[in-house]
Protein backbone atom coordinates (compact mmCIF):
# COMPACT_ATOMS: atom_id res chain seq x y z
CA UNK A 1 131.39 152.56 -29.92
CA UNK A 2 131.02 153.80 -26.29
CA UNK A 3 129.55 157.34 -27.45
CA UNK A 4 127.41 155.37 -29.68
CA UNK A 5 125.82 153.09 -26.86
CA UNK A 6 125.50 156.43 -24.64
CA UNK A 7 123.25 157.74 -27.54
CA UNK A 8 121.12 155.29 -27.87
CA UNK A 9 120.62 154.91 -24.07
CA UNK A 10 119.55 158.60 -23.94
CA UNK A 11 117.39 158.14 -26.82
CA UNK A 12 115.91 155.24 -24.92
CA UNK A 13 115.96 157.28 -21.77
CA UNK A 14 114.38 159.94 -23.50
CA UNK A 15 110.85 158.09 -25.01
CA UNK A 16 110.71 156.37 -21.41
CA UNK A 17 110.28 160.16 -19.75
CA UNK A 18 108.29 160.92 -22.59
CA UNK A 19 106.09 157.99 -22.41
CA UNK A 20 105.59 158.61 -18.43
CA UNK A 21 105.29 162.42 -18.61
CA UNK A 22 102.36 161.87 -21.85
CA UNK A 23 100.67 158.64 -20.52
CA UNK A 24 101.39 159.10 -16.84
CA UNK A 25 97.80 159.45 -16.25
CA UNK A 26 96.87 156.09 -17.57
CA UNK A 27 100.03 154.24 -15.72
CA UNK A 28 98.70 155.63 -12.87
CA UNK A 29 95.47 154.16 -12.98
CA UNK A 30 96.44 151.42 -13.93
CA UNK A 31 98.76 151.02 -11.41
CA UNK A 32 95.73 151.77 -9.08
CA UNK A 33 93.20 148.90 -10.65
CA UNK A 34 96.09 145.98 -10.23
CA UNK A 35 95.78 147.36 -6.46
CA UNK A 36 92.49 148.75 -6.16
CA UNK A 37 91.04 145.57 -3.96
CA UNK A 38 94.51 145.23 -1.51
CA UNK A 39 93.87 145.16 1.82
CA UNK A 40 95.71 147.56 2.95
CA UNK A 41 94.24 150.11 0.37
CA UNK A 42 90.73 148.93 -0.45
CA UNK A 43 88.03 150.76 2.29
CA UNK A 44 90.41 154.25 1.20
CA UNK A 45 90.28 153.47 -2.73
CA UNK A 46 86.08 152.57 -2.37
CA UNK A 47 85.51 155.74 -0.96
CA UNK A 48 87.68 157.76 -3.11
CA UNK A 49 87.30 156.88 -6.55
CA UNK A 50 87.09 160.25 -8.03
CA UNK A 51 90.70 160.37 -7.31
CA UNK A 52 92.12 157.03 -9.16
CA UNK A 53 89.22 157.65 -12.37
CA UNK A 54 87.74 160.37 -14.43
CA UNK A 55 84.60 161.00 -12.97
CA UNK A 56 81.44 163.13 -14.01
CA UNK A 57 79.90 164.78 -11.39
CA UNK A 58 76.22 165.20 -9.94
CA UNK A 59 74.70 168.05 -7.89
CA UNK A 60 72.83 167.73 -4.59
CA UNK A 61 69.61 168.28 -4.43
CA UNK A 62 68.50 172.17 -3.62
CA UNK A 63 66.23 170.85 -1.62
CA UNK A 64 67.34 167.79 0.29
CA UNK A 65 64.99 165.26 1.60
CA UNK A 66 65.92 163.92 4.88
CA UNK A 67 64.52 160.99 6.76
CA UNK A 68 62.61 161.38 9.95
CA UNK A 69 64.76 159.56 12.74
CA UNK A 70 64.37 157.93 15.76
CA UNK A 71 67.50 155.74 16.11
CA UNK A 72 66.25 153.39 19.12
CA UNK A 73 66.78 150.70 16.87
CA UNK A 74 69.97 148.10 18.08
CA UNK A 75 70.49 145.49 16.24
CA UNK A 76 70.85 141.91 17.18
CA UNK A 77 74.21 140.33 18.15
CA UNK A 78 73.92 137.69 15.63
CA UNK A 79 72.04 135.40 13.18
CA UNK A 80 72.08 131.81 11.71
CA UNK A 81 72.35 130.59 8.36
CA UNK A 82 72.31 126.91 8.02
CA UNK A 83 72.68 126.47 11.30
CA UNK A 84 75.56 128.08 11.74
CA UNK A 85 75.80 131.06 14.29
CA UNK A 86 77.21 134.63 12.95
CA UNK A 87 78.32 137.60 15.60
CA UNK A 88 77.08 140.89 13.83
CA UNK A 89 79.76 142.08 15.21
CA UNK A 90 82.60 139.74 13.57
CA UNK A 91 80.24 139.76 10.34
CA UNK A 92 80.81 143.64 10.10
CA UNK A 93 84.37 143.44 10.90
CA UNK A 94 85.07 140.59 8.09
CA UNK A 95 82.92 141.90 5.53
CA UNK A 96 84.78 145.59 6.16
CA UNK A 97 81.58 147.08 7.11
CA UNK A 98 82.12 150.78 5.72
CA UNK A 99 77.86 151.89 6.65
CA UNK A 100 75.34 149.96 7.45
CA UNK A 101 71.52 151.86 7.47
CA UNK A 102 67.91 150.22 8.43
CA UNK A 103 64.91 152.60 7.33
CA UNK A 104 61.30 151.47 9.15
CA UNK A 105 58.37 152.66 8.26
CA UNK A 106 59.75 155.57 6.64
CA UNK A 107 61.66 156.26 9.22
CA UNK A 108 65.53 156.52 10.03
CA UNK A 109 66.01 153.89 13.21
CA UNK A 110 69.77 152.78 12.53
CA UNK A 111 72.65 154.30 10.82
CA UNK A 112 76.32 153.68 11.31
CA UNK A 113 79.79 154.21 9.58
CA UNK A 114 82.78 152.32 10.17
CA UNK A 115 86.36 152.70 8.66
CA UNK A 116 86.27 156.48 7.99
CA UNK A 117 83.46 156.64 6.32
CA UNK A 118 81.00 159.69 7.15
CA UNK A 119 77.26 160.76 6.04
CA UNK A 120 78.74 163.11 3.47
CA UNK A 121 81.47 160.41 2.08
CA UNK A 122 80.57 158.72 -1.49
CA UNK A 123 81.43 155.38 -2.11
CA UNK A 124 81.92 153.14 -4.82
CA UNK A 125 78.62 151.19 -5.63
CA UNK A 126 79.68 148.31 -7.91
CA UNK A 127 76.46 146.44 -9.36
CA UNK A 128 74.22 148.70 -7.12
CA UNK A 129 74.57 150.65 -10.28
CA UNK A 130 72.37 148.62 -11.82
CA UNK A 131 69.16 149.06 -10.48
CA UNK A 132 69.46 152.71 -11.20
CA UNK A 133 70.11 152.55 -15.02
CA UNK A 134 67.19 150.28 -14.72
CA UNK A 135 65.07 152.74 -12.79
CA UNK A 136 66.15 156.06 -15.39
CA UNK A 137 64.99 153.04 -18.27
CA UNK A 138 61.45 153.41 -16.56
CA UNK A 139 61.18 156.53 -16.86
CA UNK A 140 62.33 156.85 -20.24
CA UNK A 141 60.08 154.12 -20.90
CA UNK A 142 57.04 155.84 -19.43
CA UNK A 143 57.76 159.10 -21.35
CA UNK A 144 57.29 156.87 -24.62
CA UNK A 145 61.31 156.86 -25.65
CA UNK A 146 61.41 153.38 -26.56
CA UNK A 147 59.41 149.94 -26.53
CA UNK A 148 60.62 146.93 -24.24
CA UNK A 149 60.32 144.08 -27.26
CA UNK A 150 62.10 146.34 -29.53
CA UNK A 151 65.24 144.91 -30.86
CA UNK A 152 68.37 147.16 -28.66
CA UNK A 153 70.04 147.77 -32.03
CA UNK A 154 66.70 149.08 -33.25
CA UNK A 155 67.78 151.98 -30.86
CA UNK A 156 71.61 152.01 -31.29
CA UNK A 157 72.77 150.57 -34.77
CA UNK A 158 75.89 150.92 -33.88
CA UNK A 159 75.51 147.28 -31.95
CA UNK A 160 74.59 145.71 -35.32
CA UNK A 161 76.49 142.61 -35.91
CA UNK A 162 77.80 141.80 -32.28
CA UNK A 163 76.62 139.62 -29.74
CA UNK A 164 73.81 142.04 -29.01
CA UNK A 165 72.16 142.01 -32.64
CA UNK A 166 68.65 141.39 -32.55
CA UNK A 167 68.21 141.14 -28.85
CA UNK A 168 65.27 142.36 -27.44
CA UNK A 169 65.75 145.38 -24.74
CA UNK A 170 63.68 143.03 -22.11
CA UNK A 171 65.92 140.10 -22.50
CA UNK A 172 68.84 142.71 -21.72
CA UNK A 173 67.10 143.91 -18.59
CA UNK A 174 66.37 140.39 -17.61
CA UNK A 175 70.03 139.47 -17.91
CA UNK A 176 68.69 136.96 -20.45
CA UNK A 177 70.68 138.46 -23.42
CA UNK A 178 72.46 135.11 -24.35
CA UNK A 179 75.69 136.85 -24.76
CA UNK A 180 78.68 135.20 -23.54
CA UNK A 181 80.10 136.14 -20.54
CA UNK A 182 82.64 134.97 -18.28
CA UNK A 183 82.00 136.73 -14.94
CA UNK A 184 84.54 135.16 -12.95
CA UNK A 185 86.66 138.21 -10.80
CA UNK A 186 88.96 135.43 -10.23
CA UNK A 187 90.02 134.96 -13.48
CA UNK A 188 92.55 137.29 -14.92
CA UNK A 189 91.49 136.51 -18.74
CA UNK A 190 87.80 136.38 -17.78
CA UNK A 191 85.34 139.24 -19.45
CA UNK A 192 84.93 140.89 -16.61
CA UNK A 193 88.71 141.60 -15.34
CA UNK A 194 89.32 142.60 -19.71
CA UNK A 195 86.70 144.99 -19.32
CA UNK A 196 88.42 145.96 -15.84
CA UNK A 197 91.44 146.64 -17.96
CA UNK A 198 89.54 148.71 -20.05
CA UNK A 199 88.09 150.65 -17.37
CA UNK A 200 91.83 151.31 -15.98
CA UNK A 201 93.21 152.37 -19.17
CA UNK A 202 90.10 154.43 -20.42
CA UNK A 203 89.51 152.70 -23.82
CA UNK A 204 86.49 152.97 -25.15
CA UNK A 205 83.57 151.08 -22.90
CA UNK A 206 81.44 150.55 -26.49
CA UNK A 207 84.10 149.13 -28.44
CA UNK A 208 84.28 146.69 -25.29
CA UNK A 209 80.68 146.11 -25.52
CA UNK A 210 80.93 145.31 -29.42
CA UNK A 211 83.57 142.67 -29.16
CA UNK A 212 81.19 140.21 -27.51
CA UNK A 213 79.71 137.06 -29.46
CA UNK A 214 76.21 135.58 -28.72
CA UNK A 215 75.99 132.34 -26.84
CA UNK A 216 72.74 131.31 -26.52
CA UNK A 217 68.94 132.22 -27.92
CA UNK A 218 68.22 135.46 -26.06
CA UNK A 219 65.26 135.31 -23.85
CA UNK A 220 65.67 131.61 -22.88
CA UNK A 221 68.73 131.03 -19.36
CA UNK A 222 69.46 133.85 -16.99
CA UNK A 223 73.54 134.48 -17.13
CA UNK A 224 74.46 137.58 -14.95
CA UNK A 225 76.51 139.92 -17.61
CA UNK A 226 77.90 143.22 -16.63
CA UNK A 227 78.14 144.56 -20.30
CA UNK A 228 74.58 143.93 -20.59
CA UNK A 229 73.91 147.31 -18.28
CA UNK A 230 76.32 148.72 -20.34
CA UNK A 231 74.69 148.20 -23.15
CA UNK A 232 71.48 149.78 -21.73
CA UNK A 233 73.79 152.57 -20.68
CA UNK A 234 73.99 153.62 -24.46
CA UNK A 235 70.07 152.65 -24.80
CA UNK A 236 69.32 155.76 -22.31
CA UNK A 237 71.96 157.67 -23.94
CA UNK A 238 70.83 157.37 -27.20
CA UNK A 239 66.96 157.79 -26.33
CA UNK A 240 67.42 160.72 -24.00
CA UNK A 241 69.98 162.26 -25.94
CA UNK A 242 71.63 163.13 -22.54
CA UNK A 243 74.52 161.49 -20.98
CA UNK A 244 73.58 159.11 -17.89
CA UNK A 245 74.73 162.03 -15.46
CA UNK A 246 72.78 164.63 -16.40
CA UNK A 247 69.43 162.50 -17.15
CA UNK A 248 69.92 160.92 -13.21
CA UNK A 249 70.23 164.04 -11.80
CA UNK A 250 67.22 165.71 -13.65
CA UNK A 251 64.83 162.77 -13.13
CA UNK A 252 66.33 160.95 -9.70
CA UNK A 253 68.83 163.06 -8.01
CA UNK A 254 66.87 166.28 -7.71
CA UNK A 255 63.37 165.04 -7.39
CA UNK A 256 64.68 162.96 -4.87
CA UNK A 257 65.77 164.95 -3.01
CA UNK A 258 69.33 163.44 -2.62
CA UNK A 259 71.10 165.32 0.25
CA UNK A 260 74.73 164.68 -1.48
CA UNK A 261 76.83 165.41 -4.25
CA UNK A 262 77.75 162.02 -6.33
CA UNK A 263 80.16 160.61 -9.00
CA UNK A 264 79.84 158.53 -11.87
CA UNK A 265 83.12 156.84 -13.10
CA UNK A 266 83.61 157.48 -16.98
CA UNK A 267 86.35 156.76 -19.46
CA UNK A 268 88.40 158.88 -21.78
CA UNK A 269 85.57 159.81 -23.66
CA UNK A 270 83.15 160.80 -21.20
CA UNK A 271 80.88 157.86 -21.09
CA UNK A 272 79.58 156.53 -17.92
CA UNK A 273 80.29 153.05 -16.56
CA UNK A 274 76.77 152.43 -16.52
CA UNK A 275 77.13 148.83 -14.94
CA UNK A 276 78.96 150.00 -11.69
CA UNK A 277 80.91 153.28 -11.72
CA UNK A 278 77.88 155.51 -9.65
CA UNK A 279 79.04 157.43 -6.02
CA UNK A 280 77.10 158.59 -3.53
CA UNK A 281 76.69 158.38 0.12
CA UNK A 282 74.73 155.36 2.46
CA UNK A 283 71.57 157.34 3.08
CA UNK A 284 71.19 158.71 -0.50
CA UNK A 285 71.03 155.06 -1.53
CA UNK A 286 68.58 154.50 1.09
CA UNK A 287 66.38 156.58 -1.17
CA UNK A 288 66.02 154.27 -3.92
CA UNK A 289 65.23 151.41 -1.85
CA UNK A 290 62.79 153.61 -0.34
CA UNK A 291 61.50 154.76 -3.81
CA UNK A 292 60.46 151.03 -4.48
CA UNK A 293 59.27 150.27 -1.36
CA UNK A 294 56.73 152.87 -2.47
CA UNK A 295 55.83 151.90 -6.00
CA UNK A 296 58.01 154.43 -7.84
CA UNK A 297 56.28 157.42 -5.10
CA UNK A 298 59.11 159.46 -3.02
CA UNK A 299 59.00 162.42 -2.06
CA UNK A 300 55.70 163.84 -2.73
CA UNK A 301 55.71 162.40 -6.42
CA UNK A 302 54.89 159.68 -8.32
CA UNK A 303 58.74 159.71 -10.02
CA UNK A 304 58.56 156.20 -11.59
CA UNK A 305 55.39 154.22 -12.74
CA UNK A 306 54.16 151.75 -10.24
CA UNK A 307 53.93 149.16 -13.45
CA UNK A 308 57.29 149.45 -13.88
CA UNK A 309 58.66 149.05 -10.50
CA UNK A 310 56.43 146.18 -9.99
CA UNK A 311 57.71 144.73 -13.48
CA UNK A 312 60.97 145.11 -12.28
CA UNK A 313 60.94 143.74 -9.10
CA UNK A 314 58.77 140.50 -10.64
CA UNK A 315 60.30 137.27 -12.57
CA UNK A 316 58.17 137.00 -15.39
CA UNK A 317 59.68 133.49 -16.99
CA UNK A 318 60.50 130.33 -16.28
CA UNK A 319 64.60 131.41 -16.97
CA UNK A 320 63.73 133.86 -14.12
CA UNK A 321 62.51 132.20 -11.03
CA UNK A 322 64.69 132.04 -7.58
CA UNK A 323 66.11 128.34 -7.10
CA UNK A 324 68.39 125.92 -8.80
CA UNK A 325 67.50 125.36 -11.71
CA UNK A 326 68.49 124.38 -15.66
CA UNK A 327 67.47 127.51 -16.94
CA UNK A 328 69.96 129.96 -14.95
CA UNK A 329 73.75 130.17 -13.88
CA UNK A 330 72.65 131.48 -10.61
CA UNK A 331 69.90 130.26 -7.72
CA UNK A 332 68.67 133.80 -7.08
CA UNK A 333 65.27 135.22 -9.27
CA UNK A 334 65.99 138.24 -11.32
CA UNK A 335 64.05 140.96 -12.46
CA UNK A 336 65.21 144.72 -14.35
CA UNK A 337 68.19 144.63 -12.86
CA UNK A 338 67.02 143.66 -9.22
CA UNK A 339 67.66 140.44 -7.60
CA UNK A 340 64.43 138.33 -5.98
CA UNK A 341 65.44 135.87 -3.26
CA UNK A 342 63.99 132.44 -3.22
CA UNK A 343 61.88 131.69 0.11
CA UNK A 344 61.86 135.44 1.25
CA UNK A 345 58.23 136.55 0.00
CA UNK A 346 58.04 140.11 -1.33
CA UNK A 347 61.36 140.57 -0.80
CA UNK A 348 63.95 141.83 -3.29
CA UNK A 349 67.44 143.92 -3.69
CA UNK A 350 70.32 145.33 -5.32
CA UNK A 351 73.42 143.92 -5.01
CA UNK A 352 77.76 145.10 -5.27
CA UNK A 353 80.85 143.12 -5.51
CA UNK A 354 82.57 143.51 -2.41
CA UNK A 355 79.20 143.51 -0.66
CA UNK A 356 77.07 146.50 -1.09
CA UNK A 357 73.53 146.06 -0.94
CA UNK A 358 70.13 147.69 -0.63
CA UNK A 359 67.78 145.11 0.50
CA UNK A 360 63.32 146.02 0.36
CA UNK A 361 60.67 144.21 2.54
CA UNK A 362 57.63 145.81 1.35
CA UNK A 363 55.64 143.33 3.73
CA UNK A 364 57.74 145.09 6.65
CA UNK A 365 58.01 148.50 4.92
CA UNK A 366 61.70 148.45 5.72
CA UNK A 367 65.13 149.17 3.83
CA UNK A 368 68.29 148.18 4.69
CA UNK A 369 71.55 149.70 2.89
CA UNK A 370 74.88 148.17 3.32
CA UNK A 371 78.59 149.46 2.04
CA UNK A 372 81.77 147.22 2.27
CA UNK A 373 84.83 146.89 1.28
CA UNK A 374 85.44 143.29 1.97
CA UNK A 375 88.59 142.07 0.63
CA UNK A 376 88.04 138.86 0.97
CA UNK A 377 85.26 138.98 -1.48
CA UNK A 378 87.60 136.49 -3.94
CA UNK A 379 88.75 133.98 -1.20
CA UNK A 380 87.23 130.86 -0.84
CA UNK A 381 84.71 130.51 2.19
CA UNK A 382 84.16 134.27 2.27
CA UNK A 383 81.15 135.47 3.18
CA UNK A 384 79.05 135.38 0.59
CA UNK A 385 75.61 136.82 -0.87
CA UNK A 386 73.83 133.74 0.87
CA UNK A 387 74.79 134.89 4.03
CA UNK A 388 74.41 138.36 3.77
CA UNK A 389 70.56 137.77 2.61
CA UNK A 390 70.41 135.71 5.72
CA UNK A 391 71.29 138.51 7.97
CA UNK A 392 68.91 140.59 6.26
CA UNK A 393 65.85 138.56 6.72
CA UNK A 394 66.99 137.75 10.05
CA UNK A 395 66.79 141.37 10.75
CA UNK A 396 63.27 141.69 8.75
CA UNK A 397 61.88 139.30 11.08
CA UNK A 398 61.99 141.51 13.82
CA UNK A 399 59.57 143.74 12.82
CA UNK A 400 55.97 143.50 12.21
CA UNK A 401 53.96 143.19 8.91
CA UNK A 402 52.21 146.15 7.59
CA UNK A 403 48.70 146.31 8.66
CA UNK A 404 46.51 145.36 5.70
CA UNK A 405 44.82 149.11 5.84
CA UNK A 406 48.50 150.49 5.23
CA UNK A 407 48.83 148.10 2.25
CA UNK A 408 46.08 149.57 0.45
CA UNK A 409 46.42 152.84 1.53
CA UNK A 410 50.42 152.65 -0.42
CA UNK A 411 49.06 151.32 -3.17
């Protein structure tokens, strides 16, 4: 009886070792997601994906554009937001302030790191992601690939009879899809943690993307879903026959002029996390903030159509608009894949869990970047995107408007 318990022990012994030794790779990383937002972990993990997740990688640019400086810039030591008073200083050292970067007038005036990170270190962008799918989608949409009120499953059957059947491809850039979503990184059953699973155990990001049901009449309330850039991942995929790697590095990274190397976060079958999963360094994110300020022209080239960056930076429907209202979940105006402010005219930006940001002020032809790793993102009375915008117009209102000459001569 004893030798026979012994056997089956080892036996038992012996799938555990096998399972580790075969799957270690995924009980690592998932190991790693449980923990990725710890304290004591977080600012290293952000700025060293590539080792936790499969990655794809992008080149630098061969020839790398680099900002004029002049960094007499200082900032203030603090700002208000409903009347309350906020020390920069404290702000930066709550919020884990990993790189902080103002670009004036096309010109380099403040740039910082904090916690270890460097000029040369990538970090995790979260939702900052976004706005560059959307940007690579204007491109492909100038170069005739697809049409906006085309049905998304028009493009990729393969979403046919999901939540995503039907929809127009504007309603998905507009976060207007009407799939259901529940968003909430506080919930551990909500969408967005299951999909976090999926990330950490490299299933399959489009069978994720096909489980979701519709919820409402596309086109008609703004709900913030992270699947939808997924879903416009496979769009550009599919229309560019290239993966979202190589396409951003022909058509952004080079052109550009990006002075960095980059990652993109993929799972076990090589497909980008379109809605989040990009790397790359403070100042090369600077770029695309600086690309819009300038109506698609970096660079010395016109790299995206003006009519699309203005589309995109431009609620077009009453779902749309900044402010509280019935037709959104959220008070903020959105556009393709950019968020507009309420009361903060011109203005517009790309937003990260865990606080990244690039902010635009054409009015003030300036471009502020910001990279976190603020753990207490998920905490009650955090500091939140309200008061993060605040800082940034606070800072915007330094600086003069452009001259009305200037204007016209950008446009």
């Amino acid at each position: 009886m004893k030798s026979k318990l012994l056997k089956i022990l080892a036996l038992l012994l012996f799938i555990i070792v096998c399972i580790v030794i075969f799957k270690w790779k995924t009980i690592k990383r998932l190991y790693n997601t449980i923990h990725l937002f710890d304290e004591a972990v977080i600012i290293d993990n952000f700025q060293n994906m590539d080792q936790i997740y499969s990655v794809s990688r992008l080149q630098a640019s061969e020839k790398p554009f680099k900002f004029p400086r002049n960094e007499v810039y200082q900032l203030p030591e603090s700002f208000f937001f409903k009347n309350r008073e906020y020390r920069i200083d404290d702000y930066f050292k709550n919020t884990n302030t990993e790189g902080f970067l103002v670009i004036h007038r096309d010109t380099l005036i403040f740039e910082q790191y904090y916690n270890g990170l460097t000029e040369s270190t990538t970090h995790i962008s979260w939702s900052v992601a976004k706005s560059f799918i959307a940007t690579l989608l204007g491109i492909a949409y100038h170069d005739g690939l697809f049409e906006l009120e085309k049905a998304i499953t028009d493009y990729v059957p393969q979403l046919k009879n999901t939540g995503y059947d039907g929809v127009k491809i504007k309603d998905i850039l507009q976060m207007s899809s009407g799939v259901g979503f529940n968003e909430d990184y506080g919930d551990f059953n909500s969408d967005i943690n299951r999909f976090g699973r999926t990330v950490a155990t490299g299933s399959s990001l489009e069978a994720f993307c096909k489980s979701l049901k519709r919820e409402r009449e596309p086109g008609t309330y703004c709900h913030y879903v992270s699947i939808d850039t997924q879903v416009l991942g496979m769009l550009l995929s599919e229309v560019t026959g290239q993966s979202i790697t190589d396409y951003l590095e022909t058509k952004l990274w080079k052109p550009m002029g990006m002075e960095y190397p980059a990652e993109w976060l993929v799972d076990d079958t090589g497909f980008e996390l379109a809605l989040g999963g990009l790397n790359a360094t403070l100042r090369d994110y600077g770029k695309l903030g600086q690309l819009y300020l300038h109506n698609g022209y970096f660079n010395g080239q016109q790299i995206v159509p003006a009519s699309w960056v203005a589309a995109a930076v431009t609620p077009d429907a009453p779902h749309l608009m900044p402010g509280e209202h019935e037709f959104s979940s959220h008070p903020y105006g959105y556009g393709y894949q950019w968020w507009i402010p309420e009361n903060d005219e011109d203005a517009f930006f790309a937003s990260g869990i865990y606080n990244q940001y690039i902010y635009v002020k054409p009015r003030k032809n300036l471009v502020i970047v910001k990279l976190s790793a603020n753990h207490h993102f998920k905490q009650e009375g955090s500091i939140t995107k309200d008061i993060h915008v605040a800082l940034f117009k606070s800072l915007a209102a330094d600086f003069p408007e452009v001259a009305t000459a200037e204007k016209e001569e950008e446009e």
